[in-house]
Protein backbone atom coordinates (compact mmCIF):
# COMPACT_ATOMS: atom_id res chain seq x y z
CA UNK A 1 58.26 103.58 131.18
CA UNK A 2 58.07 107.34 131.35
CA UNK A 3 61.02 109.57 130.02
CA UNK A 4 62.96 110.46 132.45
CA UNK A 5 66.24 112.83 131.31
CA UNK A 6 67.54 112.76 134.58
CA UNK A 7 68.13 108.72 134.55
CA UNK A 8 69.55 108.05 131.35
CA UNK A 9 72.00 111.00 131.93
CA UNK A 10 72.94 108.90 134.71
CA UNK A 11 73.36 105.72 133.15
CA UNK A 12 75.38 107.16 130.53
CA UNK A 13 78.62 106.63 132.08
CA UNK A 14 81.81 109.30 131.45
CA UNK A 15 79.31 110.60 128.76
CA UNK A 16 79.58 107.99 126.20
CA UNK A 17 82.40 106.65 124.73
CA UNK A 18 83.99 108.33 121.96
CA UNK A 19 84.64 106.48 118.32
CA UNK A 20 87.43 108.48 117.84
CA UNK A 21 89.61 107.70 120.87
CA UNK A 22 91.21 104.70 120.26
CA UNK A 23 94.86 103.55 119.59
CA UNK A 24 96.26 100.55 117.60
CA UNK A 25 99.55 98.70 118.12
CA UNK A 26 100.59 95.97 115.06
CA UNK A 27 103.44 93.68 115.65
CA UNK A 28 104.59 93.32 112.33
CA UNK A 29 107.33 89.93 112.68
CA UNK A 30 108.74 91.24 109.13
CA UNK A 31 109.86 94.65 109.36
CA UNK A 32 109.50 95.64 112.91
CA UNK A 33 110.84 99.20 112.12
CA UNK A 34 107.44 100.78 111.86
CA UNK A 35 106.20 99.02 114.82
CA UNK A 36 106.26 102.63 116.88
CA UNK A 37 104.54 105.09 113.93
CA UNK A 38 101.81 102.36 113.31
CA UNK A 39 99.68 103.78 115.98
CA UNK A 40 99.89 107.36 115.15
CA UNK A 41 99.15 106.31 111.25
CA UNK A 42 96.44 104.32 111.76
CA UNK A 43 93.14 106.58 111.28
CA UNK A 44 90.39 103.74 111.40
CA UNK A 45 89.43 100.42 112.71
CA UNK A 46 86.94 98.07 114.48
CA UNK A 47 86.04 96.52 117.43
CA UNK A 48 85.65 92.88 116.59
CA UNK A 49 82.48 91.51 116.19
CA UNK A 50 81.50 88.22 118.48
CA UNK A 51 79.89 85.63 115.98
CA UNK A 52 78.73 82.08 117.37
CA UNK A 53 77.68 79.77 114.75
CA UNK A 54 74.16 77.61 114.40
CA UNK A 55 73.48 74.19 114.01
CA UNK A 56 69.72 73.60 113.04
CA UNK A 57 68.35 69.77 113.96
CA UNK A 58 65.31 69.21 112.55
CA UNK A 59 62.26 67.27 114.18
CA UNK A 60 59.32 67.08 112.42
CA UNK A 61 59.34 69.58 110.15
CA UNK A 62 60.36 72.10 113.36
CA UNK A 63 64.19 73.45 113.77
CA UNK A 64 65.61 73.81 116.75
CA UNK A 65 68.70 75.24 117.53
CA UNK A 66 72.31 74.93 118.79
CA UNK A 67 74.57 77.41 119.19
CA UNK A 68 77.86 75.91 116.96
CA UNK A 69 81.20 77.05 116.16
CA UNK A 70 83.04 80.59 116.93
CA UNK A 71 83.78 82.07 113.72
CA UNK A 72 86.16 85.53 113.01
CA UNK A 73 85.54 87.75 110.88
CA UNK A 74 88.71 89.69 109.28
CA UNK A 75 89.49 92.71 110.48
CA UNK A 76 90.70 96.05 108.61
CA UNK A 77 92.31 98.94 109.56
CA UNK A 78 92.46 102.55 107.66
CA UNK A 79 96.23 103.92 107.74
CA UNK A 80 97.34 107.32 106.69
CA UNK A 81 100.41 107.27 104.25
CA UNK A 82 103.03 109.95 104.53
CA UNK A 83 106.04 110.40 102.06
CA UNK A 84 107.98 108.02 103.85
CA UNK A 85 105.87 104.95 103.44
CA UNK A 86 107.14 103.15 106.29
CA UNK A 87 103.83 101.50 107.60
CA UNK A 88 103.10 100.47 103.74
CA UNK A 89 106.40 99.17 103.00
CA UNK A 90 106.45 97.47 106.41
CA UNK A 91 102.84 95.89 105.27
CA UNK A 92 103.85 95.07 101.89
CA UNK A 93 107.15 93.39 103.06
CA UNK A 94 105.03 91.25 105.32
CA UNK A 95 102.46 90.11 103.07
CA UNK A 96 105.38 89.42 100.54
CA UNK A 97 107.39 87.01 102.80
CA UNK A 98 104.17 85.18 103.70
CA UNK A 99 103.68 84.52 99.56
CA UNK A 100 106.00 86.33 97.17
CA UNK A 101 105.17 87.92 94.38
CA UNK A 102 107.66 86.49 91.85
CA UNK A 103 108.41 83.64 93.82
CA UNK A 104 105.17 82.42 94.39
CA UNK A 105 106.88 80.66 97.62
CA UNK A 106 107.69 81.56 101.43
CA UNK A 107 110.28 83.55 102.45
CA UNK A 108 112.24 81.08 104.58
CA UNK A 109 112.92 83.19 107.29
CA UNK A 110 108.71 82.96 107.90
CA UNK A 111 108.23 79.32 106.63
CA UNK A 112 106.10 78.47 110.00
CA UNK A 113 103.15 80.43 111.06
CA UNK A 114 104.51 81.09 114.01
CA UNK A 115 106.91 83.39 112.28
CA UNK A 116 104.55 85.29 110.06
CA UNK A 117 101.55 85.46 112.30
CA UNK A 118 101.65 88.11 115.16
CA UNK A 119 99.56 89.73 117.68
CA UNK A 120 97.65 93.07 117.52
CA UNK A 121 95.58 95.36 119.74
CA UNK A 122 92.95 97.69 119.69
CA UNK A 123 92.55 99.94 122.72
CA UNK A 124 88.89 102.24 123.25
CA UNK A 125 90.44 105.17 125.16
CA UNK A 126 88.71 107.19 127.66
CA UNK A 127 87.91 110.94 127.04
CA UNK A 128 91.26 111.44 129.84
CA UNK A 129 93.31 109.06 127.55
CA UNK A 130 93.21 105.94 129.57
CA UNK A 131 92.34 102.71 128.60
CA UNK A 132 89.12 101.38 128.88
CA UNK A 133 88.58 98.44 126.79
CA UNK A 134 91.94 96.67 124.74
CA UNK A 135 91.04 93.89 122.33
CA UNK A 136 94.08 91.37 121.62
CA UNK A 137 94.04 89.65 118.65
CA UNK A 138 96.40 86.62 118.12
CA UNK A 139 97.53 85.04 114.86
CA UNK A 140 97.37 87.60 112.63
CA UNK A 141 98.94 88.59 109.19
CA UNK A 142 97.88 90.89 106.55
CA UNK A 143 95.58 89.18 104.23
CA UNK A 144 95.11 91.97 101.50
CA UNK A 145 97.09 95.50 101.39
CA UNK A 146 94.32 97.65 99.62
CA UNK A 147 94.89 100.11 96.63
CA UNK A 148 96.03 103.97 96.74
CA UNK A 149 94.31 105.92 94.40
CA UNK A 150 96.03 108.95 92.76
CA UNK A 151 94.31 111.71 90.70
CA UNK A 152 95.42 114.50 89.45
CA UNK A 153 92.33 116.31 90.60
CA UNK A 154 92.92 115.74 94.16
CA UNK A 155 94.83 118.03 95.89
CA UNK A 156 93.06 118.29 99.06
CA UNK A 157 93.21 115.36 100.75
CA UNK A 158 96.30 113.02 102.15
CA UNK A 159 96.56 109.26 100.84
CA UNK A 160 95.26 106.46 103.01
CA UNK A 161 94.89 102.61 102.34
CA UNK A 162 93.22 99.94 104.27
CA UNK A 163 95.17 96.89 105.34
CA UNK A 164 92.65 93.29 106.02
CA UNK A 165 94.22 91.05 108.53
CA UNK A 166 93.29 86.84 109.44
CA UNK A 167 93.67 86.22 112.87
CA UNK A 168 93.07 83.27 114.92
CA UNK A 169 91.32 84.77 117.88
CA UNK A 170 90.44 87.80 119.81
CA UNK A 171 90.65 88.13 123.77
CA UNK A 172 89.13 91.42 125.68
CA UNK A 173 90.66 93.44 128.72
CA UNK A 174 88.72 95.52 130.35
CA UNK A 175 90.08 98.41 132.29
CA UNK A 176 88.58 101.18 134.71
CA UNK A 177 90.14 104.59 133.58
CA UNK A 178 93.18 103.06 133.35
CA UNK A 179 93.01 99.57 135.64
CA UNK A 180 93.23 96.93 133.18
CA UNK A 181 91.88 93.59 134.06
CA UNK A 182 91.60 91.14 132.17
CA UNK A 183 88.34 88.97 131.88
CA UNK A 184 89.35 86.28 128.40
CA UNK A 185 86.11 84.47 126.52
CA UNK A 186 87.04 80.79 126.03
């Protein structure tokens, strides 16, 4: 196939989608006060990968195989901490009712799953601001609250920690600047 420019410009719809255009929302069931600056704090995240498991039968000496299982991998997001830290202590208090740290034990207010494990999105955005993809994830809680690190050589940068969440699943809208339908994977 011969280059031609002229094509792939073409096929290269709205110019590409940017990594840097996206927006999260986390539900936090614990301390829903930081619910609103969550997506303006968080800095980094992922689309979800799509993982199918493999069952290998063997016949004579030959494997063939079967696609198995859906597996899900966690998922982490980067989040910018300001002097306030409202999105930390919001994570913290979450992961702490779900096991707490003295206590070893539940908080009973979040003794079912259903009351610890929320929902989450992750919306691509278009260059315009619109949606164009949103990926809904459903059962999820904050597995592990990662580390600040403070030096007193650093002066030029502003603290960030990551936050890795289990979920249960992940469903995908898909929106035309700003049309969201919804096609779900069963």
């Amino acid at each position: 196939m011969p280059l031609n420019i002229t094509e792939f410009k073409g096929a290269l719809i709205g110019d590409g989608a940017r990594p840097n255009l996206f927006q999260v929302t986390i539900n936090n069931p614990v301390s829903p006060i930081a619910i609103a600056k969550t997506p303006f704090m968080v800095k980094g995240a992922e689309i979800p990968a799509a993982t199918l498991g493999e069952i290998q039968q063997f016949y004579q000496g030959r494997a063939v195989k079967y696609a198995g299982d859906r597996t899900y991998a966690d998922w982490t997001v980067t989040i910018i901490n300001d002097e306030d830290f409202l999105v930390r202590d919001a994570m913290e208090r979450w992961n702490n009712a779900i096991n707490g740290h003295r206590s070893n034990a539940r908080d009973p207010a979040f003794a079912l799953a259903g009351q610890y494990k929320t929902n989450a999105t992750v919306t691509q955005l278009s260059k315009t601001g619109l949606p164009l993809r949103t990926y809904a994830f459903e059962g999820i809680y904050p597995k592990e609250i990662s580390n600040i690190t403070l030096d007193w050589g650093t002066n030029d940068t502003i603290e960030e920690f990551t936050v890795t969440f289990a979920y249960d699943l992940w469903e995908v809208g898909q929106g035309v600047l700003g049309q969201v339908t919804t096609a779900l994977f069963n």
